[in-house]
N, C-alpha and C. Protein backbone atom coordinates (compact mmCIF):
# COMPACT_ATOMS: atom_id res chain seq x y z
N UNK A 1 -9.67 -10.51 -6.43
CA UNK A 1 -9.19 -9.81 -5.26
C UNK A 1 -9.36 -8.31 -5.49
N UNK A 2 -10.16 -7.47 -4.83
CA UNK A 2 -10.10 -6.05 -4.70
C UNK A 2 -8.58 -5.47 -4.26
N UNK A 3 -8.25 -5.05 -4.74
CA UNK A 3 -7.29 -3.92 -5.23
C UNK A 3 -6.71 -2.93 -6.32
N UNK A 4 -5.80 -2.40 -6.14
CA UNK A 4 -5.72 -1.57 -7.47
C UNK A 4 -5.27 -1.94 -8.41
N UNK A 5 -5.82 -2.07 -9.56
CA UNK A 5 -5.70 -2.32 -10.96
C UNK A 5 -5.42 -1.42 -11.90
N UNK A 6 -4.34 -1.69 -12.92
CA UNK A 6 -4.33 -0.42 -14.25
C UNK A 6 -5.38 -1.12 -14.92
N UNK A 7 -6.20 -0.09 -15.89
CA UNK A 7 -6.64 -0.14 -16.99
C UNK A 7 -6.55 -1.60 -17.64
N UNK A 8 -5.57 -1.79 -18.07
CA UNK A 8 -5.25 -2.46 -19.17
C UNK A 8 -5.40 -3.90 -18.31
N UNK A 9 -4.94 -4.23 -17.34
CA UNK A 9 -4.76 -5.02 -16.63
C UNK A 9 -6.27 -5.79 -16.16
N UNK A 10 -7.31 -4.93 -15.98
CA UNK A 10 -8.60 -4.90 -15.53
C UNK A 10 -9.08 -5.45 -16.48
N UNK A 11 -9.32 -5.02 -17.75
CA UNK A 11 -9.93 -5.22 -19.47
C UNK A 11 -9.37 -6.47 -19.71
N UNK A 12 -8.33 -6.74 -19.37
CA UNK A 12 -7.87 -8.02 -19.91
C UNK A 12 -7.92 -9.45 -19.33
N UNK A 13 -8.18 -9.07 -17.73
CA UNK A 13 -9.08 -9.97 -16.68
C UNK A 13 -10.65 -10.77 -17.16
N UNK A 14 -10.80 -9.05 -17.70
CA UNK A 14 -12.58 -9.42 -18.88
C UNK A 14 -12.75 -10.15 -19.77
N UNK A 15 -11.39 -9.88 -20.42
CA UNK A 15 -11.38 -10.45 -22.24
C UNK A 15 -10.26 -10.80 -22.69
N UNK A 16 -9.18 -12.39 -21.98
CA UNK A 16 -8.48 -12.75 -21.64
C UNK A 16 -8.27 -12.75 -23.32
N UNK A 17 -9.16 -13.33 -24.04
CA UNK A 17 -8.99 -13.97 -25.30
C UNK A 17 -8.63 -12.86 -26.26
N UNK A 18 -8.43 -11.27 -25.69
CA UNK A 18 -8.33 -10.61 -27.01
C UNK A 18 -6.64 -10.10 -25.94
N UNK A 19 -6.38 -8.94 -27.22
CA UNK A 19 -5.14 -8.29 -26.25
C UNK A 19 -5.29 -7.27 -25.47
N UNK A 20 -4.25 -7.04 -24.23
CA UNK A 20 -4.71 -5.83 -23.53
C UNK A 20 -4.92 -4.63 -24.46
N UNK A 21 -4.32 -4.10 -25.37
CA UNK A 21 -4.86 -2.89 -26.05
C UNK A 21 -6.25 -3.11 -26.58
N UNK A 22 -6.30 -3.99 -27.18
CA UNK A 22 -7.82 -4.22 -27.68
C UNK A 22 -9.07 -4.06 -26.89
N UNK A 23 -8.63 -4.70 -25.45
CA UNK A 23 -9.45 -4.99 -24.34
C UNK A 23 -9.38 -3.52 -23.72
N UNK A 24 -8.14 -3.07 -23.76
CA UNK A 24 -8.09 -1.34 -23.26
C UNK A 24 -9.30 -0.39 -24.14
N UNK A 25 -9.19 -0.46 -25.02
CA UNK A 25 -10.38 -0.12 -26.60
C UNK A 25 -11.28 0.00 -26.09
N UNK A 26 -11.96 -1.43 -25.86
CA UNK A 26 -13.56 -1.46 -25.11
C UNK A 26 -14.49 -0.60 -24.14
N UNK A 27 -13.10 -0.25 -23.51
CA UNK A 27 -13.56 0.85 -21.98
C UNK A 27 -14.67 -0.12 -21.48
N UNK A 28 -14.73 -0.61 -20.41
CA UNK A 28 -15.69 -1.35 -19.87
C UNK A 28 -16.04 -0.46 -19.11
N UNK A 29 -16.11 0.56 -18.50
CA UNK A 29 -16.83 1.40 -17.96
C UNK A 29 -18.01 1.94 -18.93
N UNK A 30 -17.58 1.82 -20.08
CA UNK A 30 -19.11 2.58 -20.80
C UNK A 30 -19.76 1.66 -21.12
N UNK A 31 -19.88 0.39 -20.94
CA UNK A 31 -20.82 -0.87 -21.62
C UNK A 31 -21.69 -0.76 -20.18
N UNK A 32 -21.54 0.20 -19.39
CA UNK A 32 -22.38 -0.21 -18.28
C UNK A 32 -23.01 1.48 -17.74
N UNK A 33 -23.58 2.09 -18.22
CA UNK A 33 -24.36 3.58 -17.46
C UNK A 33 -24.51 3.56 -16.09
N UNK A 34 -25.07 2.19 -15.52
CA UNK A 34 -25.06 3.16 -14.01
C UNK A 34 -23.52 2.89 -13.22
N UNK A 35 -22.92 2.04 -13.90
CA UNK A 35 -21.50 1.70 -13.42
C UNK A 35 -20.78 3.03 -13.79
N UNK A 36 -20.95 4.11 -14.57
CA UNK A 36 -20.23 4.76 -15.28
C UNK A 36 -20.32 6.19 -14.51
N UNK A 37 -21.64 5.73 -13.49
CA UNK A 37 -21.63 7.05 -12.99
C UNK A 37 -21.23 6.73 -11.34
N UNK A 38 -21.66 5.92 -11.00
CA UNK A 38 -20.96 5.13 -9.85
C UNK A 38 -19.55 5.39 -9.85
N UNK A 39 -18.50 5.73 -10.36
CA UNK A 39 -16.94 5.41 -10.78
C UNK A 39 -16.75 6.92 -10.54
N UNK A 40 -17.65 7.85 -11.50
CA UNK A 40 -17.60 9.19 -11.52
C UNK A 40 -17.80 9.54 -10.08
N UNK A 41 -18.68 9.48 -9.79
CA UNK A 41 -18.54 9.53 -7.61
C UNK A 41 -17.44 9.46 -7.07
N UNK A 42 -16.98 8.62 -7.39
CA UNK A 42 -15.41 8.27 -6.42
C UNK A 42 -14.04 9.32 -7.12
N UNK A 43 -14.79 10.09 -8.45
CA UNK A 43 -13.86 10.98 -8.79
C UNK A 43 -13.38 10.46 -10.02
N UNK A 44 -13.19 9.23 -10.55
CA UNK A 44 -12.71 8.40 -11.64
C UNK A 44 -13.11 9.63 -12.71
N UNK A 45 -11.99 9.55 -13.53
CA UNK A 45 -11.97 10.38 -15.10
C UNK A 45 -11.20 9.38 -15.94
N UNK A 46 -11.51 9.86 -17.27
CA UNK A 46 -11.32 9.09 -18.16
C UNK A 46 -9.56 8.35 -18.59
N UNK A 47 -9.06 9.80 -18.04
CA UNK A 47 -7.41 9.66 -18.70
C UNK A 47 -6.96 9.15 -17.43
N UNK A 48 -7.51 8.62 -16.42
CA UNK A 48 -6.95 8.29 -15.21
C UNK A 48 -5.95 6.50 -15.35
N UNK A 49 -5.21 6.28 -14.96
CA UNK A 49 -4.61 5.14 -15.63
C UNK A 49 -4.83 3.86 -14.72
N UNK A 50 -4.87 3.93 -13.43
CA UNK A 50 -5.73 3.14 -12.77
C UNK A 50 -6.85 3.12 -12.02
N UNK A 51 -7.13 2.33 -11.44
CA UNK A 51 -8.97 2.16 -11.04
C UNK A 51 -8.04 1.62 -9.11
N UNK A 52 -8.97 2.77 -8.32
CA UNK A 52 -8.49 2.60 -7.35
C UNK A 52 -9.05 1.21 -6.49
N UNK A 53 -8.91 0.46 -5.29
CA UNK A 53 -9.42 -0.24 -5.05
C UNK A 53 -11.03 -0.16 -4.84
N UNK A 54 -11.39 1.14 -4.71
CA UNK A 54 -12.98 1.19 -3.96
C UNK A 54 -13.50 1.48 -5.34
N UNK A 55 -12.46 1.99 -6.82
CA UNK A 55 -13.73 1.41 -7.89
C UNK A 55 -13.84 -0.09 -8.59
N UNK A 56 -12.46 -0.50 -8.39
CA UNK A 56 -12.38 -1.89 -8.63
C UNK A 56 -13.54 -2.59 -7.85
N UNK A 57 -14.08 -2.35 -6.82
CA UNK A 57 -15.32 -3.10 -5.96
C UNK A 57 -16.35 -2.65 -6.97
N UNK A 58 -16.75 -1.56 -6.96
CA UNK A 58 -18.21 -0.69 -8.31
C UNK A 58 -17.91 -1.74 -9.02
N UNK A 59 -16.80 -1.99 -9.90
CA UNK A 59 -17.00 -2.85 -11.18
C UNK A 59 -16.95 -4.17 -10.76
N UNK A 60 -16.68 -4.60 -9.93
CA UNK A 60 -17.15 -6.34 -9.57
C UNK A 60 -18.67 -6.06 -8.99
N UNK A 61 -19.30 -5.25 -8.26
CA UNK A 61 -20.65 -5.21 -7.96
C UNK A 61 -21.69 -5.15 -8.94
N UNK A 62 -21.24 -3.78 -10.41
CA UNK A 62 -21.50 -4.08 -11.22
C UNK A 62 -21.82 -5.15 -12.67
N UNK A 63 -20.61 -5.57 -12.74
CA UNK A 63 -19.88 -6.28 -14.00
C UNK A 63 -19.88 -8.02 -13.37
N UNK A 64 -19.69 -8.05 -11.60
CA UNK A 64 -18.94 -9.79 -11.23
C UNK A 64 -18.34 -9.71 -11.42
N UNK A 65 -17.44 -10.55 -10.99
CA UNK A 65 -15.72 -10.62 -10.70
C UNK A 65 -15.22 -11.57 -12.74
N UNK A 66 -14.35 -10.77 -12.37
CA UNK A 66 -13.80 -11.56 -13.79
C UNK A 66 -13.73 -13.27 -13.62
């Protein structure tokens, strides 16, 4: 479902099998370059703590839905 997601919450949708900090670790925004700049468009920065709904869509367009 598109909506807003924290961080941690998102990563762990990805990588059910590890823990959210671990999965927080990964940054799934950087395993992907053109996703990374796609995100940056909508304004997304790094220390930002959630992913608004219209980048939560970038990363399912990118990445597929968890």
């Amino acid at each position: 479902k598109i909506r807003p997601y924290s961080k941690s919450e998102l990563a762990q949708a990805y990588a059910p099998e590890i823990t959210s900090q671990a999965a927080l670790a990964r940054r799934l925004e950087r395993l992907n370059r053109p996703l990374t700049e796609a995100l940056r468009q909508t304004g997304y920065y790094t220390k930002q703590r959630l992913f608004t709904s219209r980048q939560v869509a970038l990363i399912f367009e990118y990445l597929g839905e968890p």
